[in-house]
N, C-alpha and C. Protein backbone atom coordinates (compact mmCIF):
# COMPACT_ATOMS: atom_id res chain seq x y z
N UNK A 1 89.54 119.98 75.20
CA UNK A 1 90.91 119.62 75.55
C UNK A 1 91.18 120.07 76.99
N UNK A 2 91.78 119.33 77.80
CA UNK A 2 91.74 119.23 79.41
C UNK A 2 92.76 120.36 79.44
N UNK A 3 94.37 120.84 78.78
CA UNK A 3 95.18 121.54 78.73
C UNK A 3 95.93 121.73 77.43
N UNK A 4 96.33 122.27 77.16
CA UNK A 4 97.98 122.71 76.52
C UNK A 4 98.24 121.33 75.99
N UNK A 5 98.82 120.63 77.39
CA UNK A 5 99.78 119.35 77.21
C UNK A 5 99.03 118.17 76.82
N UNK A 6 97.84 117.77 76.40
CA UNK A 6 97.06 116.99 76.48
C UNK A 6 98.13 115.81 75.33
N UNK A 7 97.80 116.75 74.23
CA UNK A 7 98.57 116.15 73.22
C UNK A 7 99.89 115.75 73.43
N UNK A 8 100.53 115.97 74.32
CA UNK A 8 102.16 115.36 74.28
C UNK A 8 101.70 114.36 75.29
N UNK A 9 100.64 114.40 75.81
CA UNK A 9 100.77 112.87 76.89
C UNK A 9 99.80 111.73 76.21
N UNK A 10 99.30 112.07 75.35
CA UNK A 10 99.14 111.24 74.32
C UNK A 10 99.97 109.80 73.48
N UNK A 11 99.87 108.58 73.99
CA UNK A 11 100.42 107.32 73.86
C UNK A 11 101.02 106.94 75.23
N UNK A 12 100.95 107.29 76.36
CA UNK A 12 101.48 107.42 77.73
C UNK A 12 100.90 107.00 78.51
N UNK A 13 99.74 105.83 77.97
CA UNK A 13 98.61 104.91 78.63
C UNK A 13 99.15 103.49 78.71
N UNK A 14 100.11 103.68 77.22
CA UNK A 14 100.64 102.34 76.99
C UNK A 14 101.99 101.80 77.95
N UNK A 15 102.29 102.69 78.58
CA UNK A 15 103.57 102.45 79.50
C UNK A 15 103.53 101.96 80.99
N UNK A 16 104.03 101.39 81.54
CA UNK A 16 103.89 101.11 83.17
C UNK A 16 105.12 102.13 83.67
N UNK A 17 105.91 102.82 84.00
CA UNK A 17 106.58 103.44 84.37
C UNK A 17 107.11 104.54 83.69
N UNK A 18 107.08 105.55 84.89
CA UNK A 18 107.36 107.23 84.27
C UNK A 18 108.89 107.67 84.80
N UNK A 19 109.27 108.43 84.51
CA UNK A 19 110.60 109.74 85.38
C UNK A 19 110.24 110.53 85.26
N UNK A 20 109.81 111.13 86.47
CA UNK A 20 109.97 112.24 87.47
C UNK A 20 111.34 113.06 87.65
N UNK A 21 110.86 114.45 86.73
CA UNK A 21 112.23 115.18 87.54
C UNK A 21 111.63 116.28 88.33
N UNK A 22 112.43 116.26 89.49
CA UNK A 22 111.79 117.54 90.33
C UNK A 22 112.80 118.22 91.02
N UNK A 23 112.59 119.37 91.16
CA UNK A 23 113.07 120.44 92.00
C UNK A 23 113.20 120.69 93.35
N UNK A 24 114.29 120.24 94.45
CA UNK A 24 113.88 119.91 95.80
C UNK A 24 113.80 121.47 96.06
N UNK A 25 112.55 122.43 96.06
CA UNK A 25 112.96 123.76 96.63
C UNK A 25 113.17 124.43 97.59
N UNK A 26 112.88 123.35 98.64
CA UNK A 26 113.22 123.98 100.25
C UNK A 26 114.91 123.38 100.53
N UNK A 27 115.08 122.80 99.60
CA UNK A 27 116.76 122.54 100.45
C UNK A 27 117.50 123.36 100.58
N UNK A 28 118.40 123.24 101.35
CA UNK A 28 119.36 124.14 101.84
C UNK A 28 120.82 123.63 101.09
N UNK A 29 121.61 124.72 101.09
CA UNK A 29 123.15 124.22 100.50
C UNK A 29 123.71 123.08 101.26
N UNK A 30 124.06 122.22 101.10
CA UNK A 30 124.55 120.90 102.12
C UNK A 30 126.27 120.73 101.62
N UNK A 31 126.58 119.95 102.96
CA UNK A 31 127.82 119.52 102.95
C UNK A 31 127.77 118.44 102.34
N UNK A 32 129.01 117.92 101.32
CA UNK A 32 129.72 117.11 100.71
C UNK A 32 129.53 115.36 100.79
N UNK A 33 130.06 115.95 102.68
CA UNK A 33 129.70 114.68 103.43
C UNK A 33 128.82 114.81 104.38
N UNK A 34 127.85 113.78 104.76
CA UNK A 34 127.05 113.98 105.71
C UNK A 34 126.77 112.36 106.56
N UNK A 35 126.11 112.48 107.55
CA UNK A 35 126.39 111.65 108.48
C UNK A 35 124.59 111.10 108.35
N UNK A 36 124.82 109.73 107.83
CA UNK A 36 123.23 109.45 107.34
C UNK A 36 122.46 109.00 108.96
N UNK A 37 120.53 108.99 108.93
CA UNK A 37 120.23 108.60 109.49
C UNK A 37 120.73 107.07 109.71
N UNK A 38 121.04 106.67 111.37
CA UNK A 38 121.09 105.20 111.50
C UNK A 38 122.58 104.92 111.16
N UNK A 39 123.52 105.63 110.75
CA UNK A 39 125.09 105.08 110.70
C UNK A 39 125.62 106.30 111.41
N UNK A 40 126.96 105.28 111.89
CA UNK A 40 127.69 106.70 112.95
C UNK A 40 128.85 107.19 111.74
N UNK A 41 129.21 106.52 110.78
CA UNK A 41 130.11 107.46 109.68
C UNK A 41 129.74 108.16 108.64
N UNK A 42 130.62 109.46 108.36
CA UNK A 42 130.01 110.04 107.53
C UNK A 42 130.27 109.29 106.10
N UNK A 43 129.30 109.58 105.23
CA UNK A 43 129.26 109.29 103.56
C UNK A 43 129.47 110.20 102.78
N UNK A 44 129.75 110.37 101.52
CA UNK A 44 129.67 111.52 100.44
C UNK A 44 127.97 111.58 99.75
N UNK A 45 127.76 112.53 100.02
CA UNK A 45 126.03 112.80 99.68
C UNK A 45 125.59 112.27 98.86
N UNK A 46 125.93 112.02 97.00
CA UNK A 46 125.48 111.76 96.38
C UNK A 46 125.17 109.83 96.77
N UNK A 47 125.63 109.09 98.19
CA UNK A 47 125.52 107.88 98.31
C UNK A 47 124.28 107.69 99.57
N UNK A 48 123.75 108.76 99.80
CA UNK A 48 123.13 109.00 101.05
C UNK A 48 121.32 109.67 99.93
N UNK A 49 120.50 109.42 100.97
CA UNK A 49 119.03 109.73 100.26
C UNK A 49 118.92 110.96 101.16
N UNK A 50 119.73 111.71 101.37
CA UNK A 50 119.77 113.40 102.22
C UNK A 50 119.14 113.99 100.91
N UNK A 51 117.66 114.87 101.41
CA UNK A 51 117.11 115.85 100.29
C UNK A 51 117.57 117.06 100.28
N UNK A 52 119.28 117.62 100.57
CA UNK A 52 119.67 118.90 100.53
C UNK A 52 120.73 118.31 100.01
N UNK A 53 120.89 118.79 98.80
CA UNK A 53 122.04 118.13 97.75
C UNK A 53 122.67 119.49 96.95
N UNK A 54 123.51 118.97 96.80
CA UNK A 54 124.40 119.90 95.83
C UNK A 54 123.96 120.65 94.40
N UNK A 55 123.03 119.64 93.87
CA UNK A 55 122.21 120.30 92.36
C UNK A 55 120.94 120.84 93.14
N UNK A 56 119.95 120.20 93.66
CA UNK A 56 118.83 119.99 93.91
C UNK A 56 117.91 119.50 93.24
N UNK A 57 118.37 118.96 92.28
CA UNK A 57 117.69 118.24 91.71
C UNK A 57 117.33 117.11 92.05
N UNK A 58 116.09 116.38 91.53
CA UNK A 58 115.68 114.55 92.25
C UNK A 58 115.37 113.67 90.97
N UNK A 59 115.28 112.93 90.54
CA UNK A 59 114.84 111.89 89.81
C UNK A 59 114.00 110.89 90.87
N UNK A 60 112.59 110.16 90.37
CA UNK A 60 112.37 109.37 90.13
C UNK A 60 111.98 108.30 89.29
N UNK A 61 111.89 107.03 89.44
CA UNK A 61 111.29 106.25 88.14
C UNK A 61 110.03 105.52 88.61
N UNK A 62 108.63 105.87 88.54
CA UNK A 62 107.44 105.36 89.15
C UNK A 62 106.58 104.74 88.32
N UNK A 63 105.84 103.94 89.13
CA UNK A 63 104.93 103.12 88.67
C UNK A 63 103.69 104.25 88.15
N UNK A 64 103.41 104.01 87.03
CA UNK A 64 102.24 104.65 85.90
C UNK A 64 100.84 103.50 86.19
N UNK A 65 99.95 104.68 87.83
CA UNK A 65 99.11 103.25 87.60
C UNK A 65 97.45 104.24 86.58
N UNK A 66 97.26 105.45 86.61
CA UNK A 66 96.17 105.71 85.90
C UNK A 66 96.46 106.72 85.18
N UNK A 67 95.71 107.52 84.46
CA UNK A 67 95.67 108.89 83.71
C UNK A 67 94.34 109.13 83.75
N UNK A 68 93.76 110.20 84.43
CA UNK A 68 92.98 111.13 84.43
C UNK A 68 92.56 112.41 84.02
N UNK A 69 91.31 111.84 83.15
CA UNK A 69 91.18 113.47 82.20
C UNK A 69 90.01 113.60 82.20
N UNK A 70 89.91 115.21 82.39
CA UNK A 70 88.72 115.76 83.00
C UNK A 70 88.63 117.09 81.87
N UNK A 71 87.34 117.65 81.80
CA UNK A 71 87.20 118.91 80.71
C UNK A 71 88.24 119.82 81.05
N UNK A 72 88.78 120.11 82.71
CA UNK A 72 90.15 121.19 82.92
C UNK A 72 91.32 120.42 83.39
N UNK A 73 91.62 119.23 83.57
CA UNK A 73 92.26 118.54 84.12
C UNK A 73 93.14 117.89 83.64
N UNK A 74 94.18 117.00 84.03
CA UNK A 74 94.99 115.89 83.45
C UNK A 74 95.60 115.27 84.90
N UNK A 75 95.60 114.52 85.02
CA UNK A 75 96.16 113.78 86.57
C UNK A 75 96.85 112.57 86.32
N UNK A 76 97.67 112.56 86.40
CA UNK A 76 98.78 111.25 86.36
C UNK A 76 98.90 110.72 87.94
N UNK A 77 98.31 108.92 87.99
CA UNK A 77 97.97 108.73 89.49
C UNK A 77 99.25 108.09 88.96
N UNK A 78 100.33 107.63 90.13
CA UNK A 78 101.46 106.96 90.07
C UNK A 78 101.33 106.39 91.72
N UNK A 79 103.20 105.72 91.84
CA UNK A 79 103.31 104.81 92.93
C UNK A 79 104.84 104.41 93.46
N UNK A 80 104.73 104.84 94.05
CA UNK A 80 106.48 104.33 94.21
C UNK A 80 107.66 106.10 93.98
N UNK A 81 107.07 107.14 94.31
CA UNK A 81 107.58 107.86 94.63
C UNK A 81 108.87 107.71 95.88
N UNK A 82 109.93 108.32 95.91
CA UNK A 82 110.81 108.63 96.79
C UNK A 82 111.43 109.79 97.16
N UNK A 83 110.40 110.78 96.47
CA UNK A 83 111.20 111.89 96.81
C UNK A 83 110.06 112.36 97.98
């Protein structure tokens, strides 16, 4: 068994797309509003792709293109990341 988790990723071959939750951990506390790349007005953050957010939290929803398993391993290749 490659890990622990082997078994919960088990039927997860059959899917084309995953969510990703992740932890932005270098962000900093951010303002409310912020002034996006490429526009001269400011926006309210949660409408802006600024990675210093108020939760810090991220979601994505990616393309599931392989699963890789190795005697110590498990590797989920994906595509379409944005964080």
């Amino acid at each position: 068994m490659a890990n622990d988790y082997e078994k919960a990723l088990q039927g997860l071959e059959g899917f084309t797309h995953i969510i990703l939750l992740y932890h932005f951990h270098k962000a900093k506390k951010s303002e409310l509003k912020v002034k996006p790349f490429l526009s001269e007005k400011k926006m309210g953050i949660f409408s802006v792709r600024a990675p210093n957010r108020p939760n810090a939290i991220g979601m994505s929803i990616v393309n599931l293109l392989e699963i890789k398993t190795t005697e110590n391993n498990i590797e989920l290749i994906f595509s379409g990341a944005d964080m």
